[in-house]
N, C-alpha and C. Protein backbone atom coordinates (compact mmCIF):
# COMPACT_ATOMS: atom_id res chain seq x y z
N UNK A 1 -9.22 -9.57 2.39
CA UNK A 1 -9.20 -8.92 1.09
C UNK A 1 -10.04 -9.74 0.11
N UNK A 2 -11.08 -8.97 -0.37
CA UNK A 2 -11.32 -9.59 -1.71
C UNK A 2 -10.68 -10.31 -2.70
N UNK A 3 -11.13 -10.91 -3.79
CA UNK A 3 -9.77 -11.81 -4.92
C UNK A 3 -9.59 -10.22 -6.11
N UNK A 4 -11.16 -9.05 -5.91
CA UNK A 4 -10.76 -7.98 -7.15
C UNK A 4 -9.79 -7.05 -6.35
N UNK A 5 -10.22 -6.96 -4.77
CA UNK A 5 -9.26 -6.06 -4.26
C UNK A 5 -7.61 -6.69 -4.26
N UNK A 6 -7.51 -7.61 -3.93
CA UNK A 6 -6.02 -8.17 -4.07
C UNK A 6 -5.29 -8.19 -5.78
N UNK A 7 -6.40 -8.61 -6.54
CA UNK A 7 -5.85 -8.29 -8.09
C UNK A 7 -5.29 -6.99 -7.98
N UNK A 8 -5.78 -5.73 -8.00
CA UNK A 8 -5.39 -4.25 -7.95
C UNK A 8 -4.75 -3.86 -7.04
N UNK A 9 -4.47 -4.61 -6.30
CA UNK A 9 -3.08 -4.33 -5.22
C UNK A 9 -2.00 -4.89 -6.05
N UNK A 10 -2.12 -6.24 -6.16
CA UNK A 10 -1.18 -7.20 -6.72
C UNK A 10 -0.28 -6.21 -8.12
N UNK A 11 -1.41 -6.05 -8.98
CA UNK A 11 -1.29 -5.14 -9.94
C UNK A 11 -0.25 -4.27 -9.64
N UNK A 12 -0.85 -3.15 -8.81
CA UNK A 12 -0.43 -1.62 -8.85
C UNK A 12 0.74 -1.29 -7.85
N UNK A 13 0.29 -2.07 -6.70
CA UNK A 13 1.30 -2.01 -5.89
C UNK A 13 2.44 -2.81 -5.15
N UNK A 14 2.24 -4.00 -5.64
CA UNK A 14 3.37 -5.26 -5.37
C UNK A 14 5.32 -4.68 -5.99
N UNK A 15 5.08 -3.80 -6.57
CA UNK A 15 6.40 -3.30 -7.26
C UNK A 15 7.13 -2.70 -5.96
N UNK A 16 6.02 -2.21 -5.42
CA UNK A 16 6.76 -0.61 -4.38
C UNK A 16 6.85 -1.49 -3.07
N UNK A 17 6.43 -2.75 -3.04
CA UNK A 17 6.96 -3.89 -2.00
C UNK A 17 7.78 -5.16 -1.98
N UNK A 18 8.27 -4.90 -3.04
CA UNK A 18 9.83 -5.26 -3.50
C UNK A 18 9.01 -6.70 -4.32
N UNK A 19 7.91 -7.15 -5.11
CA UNK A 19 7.62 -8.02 -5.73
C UNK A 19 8.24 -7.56 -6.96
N UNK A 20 9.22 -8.72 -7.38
CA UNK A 20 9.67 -8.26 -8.60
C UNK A 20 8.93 -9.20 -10.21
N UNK A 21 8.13 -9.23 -10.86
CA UNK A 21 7.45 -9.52 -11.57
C UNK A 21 6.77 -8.53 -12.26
N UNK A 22 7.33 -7.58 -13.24
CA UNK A 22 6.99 -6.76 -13.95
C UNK A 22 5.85 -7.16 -15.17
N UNK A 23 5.59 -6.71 -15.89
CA UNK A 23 4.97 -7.04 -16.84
C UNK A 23 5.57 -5.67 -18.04
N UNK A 24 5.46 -6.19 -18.94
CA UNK A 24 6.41 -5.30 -20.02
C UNK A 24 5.53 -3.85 -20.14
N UNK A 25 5.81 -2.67 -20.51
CA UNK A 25 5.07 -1.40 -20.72
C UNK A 25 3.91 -1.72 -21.80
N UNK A 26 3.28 -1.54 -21.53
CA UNK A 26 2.16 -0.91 -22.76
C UNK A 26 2.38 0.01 -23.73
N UNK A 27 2.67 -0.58 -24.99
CA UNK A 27 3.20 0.45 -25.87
C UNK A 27 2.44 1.59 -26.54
N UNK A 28 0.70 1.48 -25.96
CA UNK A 28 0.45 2.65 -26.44
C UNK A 28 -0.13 3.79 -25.16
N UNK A 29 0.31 3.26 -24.25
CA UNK A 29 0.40 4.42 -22.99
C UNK A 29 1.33 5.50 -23.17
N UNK A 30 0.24 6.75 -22.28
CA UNK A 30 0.73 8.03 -22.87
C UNK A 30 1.79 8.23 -21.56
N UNK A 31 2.77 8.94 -21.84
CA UNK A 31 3.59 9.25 -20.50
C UNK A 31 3.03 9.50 -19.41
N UNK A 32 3.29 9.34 -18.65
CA UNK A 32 2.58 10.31 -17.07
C UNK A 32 3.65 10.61 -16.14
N UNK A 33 3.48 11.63 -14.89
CA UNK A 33 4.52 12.00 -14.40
C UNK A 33 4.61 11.16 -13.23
N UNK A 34 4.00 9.77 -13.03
CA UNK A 34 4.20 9.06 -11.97
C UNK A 34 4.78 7.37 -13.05
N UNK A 35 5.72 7.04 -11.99
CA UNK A 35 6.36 5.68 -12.53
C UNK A 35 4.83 4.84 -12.12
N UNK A 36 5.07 3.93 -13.14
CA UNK A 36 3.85 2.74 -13.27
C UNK A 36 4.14 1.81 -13.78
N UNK A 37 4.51 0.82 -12.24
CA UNK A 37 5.02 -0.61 -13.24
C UNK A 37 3.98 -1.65 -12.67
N UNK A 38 3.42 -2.40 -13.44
CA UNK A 38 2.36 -2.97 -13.22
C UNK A 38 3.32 -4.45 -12.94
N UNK A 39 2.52 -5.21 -12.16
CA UNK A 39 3.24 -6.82 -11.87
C UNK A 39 2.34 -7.66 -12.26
N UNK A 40 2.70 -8.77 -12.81
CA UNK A 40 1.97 -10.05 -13.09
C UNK A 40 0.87 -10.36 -12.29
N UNK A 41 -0.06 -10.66 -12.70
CA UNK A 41 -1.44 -10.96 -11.26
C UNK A 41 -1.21 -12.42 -11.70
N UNK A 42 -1.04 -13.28 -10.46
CA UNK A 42 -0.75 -14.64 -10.84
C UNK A 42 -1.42 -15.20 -9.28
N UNK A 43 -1.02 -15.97 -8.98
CA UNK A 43 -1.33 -16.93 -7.90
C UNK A 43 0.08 -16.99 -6.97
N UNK A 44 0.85 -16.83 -7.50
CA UNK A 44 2.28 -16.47 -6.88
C UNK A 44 2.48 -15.21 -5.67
N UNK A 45 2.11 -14.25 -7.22
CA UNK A 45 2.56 -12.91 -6.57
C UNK A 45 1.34 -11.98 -5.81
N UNK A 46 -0.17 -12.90 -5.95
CA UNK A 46 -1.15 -11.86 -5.25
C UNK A 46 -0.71 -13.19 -3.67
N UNK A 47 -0.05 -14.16 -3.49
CA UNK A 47 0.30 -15.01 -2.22
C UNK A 47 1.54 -13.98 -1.59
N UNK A 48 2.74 -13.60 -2.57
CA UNK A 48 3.77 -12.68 -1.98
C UNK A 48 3.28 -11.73 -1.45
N UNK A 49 1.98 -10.81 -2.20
CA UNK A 49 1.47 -9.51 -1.78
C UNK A 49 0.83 -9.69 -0.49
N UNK A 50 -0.28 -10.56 -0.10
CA UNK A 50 -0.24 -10.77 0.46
C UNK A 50 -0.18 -11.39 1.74
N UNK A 51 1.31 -12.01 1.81
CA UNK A 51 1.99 -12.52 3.19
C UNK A 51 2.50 -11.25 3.50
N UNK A 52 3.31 -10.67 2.66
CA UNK A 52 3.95 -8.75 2.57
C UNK A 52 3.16 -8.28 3.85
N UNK A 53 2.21 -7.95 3.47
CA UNK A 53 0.89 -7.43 3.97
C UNK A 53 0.72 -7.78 5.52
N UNK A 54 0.61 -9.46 5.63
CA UNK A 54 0.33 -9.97 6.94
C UNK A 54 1.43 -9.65 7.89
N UNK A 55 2.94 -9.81 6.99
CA UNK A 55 3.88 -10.12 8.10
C UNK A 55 4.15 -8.35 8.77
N UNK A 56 3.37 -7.24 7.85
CA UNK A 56 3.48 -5.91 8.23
C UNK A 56 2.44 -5.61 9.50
N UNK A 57 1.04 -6.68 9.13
CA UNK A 57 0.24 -6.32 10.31
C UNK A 57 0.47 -6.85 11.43
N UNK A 58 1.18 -8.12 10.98
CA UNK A 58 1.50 -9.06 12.59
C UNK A 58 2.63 -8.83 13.23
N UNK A 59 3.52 -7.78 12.53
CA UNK A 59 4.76 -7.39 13.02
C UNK A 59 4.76 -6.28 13.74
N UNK A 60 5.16 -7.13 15.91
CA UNK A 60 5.15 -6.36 17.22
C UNK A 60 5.88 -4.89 16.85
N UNK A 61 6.84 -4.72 16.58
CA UNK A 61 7.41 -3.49 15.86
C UNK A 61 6.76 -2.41 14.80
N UNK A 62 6.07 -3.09 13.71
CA UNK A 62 5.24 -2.35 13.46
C UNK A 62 4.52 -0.79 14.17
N UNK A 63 4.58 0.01 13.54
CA UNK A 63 4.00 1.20 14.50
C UNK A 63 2.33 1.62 14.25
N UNK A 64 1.58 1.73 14.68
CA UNK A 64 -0.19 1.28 14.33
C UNK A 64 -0.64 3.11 14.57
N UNK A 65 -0.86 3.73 13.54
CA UNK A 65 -1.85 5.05 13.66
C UNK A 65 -3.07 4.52 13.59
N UNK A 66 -3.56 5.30 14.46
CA UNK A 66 -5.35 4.87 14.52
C UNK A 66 -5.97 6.21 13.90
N UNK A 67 -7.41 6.23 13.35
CA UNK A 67 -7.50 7.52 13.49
C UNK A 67 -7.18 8.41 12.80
N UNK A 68 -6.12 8.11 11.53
CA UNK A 68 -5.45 9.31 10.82
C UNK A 68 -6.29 9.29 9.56
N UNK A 69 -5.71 10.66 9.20
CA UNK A 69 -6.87 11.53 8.16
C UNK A 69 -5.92 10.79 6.71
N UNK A 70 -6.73 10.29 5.84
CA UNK A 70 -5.87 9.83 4.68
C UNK A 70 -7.24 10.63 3.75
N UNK A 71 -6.10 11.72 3.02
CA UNK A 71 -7.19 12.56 2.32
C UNK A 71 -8.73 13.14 2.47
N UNK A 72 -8.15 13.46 3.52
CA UNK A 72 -9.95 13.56 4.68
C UNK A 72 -10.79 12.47 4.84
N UNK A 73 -10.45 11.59 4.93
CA UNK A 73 -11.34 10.05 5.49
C UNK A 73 -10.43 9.63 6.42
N UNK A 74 -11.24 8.73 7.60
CA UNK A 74 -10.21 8.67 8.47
C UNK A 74 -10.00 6.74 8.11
N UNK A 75 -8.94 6.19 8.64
CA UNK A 75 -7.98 4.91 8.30
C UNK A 75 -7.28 5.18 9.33
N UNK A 76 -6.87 3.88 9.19
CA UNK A 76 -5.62 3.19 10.10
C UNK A 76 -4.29 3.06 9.38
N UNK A 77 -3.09 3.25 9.52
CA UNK A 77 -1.92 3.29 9.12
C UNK A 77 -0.69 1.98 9.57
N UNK A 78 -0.54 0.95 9.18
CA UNK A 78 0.63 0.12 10.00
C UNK A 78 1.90 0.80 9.31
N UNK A 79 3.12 1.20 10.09
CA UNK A 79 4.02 1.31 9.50
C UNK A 79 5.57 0.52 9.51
N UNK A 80 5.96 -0.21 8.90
CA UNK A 80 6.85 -1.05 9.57
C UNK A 80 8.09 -0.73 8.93
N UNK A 81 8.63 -0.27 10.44
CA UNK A 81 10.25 0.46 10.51
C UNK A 81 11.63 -0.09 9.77
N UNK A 82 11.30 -1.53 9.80
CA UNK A 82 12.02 -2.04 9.08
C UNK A 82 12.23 -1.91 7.66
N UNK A 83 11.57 -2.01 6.67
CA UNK A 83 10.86 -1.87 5.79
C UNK A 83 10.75 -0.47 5.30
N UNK A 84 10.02 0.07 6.01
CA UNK A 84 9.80 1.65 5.96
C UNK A 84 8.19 1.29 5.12
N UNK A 85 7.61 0.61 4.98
CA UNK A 85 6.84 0.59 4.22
C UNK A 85 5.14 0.93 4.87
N UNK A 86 4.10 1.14 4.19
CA UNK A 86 2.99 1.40 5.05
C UNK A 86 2.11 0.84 4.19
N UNK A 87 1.16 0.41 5.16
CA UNK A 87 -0.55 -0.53 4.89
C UNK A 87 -1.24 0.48 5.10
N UNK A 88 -2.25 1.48 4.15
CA UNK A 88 -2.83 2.03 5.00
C UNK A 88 -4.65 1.67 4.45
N UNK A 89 -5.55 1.64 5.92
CA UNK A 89 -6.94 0.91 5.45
C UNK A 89 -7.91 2.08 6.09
N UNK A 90 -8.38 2.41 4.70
CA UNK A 90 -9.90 3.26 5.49
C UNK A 90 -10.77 2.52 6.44
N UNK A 91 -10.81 3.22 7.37
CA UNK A 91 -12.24 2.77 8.19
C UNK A 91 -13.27 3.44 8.37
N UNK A 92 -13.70 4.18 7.65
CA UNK A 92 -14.72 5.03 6.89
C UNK A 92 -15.07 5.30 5.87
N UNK A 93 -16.41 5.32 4.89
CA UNK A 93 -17.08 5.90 3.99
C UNK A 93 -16.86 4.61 2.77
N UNK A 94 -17.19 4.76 1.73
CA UNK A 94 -17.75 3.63 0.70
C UNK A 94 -16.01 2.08 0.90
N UNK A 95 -14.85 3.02 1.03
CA UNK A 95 -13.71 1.87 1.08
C UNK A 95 -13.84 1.36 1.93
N UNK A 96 -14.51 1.33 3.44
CA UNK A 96 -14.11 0.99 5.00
C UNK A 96 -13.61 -0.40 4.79
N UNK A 97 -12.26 -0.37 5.44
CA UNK A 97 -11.82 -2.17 5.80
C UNK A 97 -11.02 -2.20 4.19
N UNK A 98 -11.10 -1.41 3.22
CA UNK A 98 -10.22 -1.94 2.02
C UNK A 98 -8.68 -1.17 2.08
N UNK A 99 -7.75 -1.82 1.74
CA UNK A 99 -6.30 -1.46 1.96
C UNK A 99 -5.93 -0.54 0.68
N UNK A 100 -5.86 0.68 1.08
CA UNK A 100 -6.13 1.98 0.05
C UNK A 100 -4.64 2.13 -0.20
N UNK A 101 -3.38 1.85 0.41
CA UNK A 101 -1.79 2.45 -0.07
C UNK A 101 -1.64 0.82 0.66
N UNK A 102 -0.54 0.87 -0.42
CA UNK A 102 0.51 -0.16 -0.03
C UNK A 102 1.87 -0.30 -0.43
N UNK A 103 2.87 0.97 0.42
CA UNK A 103 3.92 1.73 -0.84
C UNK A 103 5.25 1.75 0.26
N UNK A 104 5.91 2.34 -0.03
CA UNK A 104 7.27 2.87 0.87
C UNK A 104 6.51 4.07 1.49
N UNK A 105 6.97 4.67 2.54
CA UNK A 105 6.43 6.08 2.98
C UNK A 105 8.39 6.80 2.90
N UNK A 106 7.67 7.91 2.91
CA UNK A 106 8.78 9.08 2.73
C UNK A 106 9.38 9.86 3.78
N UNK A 107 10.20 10.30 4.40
CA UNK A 107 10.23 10.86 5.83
C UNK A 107 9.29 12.16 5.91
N UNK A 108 9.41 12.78 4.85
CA UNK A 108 8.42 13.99 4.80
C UNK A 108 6.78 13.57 5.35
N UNK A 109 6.51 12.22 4.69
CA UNK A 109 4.89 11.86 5.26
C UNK A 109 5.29 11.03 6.08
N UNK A 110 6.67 10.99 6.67
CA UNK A 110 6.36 9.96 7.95
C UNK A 110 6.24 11.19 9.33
N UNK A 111 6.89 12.36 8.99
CA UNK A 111 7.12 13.11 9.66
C UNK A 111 5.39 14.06 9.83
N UNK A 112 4.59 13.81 8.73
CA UNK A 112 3.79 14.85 8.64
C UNK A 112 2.27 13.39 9.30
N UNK A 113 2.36 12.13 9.13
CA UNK A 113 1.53 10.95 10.17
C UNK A 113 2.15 11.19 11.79
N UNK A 114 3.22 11.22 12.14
CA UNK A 114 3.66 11.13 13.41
C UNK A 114 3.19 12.72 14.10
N UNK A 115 3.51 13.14 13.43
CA UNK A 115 3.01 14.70 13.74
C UNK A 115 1.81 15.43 14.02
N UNK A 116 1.32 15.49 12.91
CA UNK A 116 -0.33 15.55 12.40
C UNK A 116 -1.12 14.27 12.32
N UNK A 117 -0.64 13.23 12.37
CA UNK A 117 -1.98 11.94 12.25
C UNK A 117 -2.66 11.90 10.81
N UNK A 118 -1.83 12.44 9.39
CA UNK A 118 -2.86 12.66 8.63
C UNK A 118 -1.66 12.09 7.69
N UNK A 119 -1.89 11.63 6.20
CA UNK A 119 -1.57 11.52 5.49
C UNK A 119 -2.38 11.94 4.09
N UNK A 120 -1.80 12.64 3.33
CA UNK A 120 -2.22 13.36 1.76
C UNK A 120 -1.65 13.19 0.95
C-alpha cells in the first residue's frame, strides 16, 4: 500500500474494522444517507489498519474469490469468516493492486459473491 492509499483507508475505513479512534463530526457537513465516521490518520492507527488487513490476507481460513466482478471491474475478494469482514483489491483498470473496500460484508452480498462471484 501506498502512505496516500493507506491515509484514505485509515481515514474512511478503519471504523468498519473495529479501529476505534474517531475524530469529532465536521460541523459544517451536510447530512448524507450513509454513516461517516472518519478516524484519526496517525502512525498508530494506519499500523492497526494495516496489520487488520495482513492478518485477513494471511489468514488459512480466510475464503479468497478470484475473479469477481466489483462494479464491473474484476478484483479479488478475501473474506474472513471470523470477522465477517472483506479486503476487496481490483486487479484491473486505473486501481489494479489498490484495496478498493475494507468493510463488514452483509449476508445478502455474501450470498450474492458466493453465488454470482460479483459484488455491487
Amino acid at each position: 500500500m501506498t502512505d496516500k492509499s493507506l491515509n484514505h483507508l485509515t481515514s474512511k475505513h478503519s471504523d468498519a474494522l473495529g479501529i476505534d479512534d474517531p475524530l469529532p463530526p465536521n460541523p459544517n457537513q451536510k447530512p448524507t444517507a450513509y454513516k461517516q465516521t472518519r478516524t484519526r490518520v496517525n502512525k498508530i492507527n494506519k499500523r492497526k489498519f494495516a496489520d487488520t488487513v495482513e492478518k485477513i490476507f494471511e489468514d488459512p481460513k480466510s475464503n479468497v474469490y478470484a475473479d469477481v466482478s466489483i462494479d464491473g471491474i474484476q478484483g479479488k475478494v478475501y473474506h474472513c469468516k471470523e470477522t465477517n469482514n472483506v479486503i476487496v483489491i481490483h486487479t484491473e483498470g486505473q486501481f489494479a493492486g489498490k484495496i478498493m473496500k475494507a468493510q463488514p460484508i452483509n449476508e445478502a452480498q455474501l450470498k450474492m459473491l458466493q453465488e454470482k462471484n460479483k459484488i455491487d
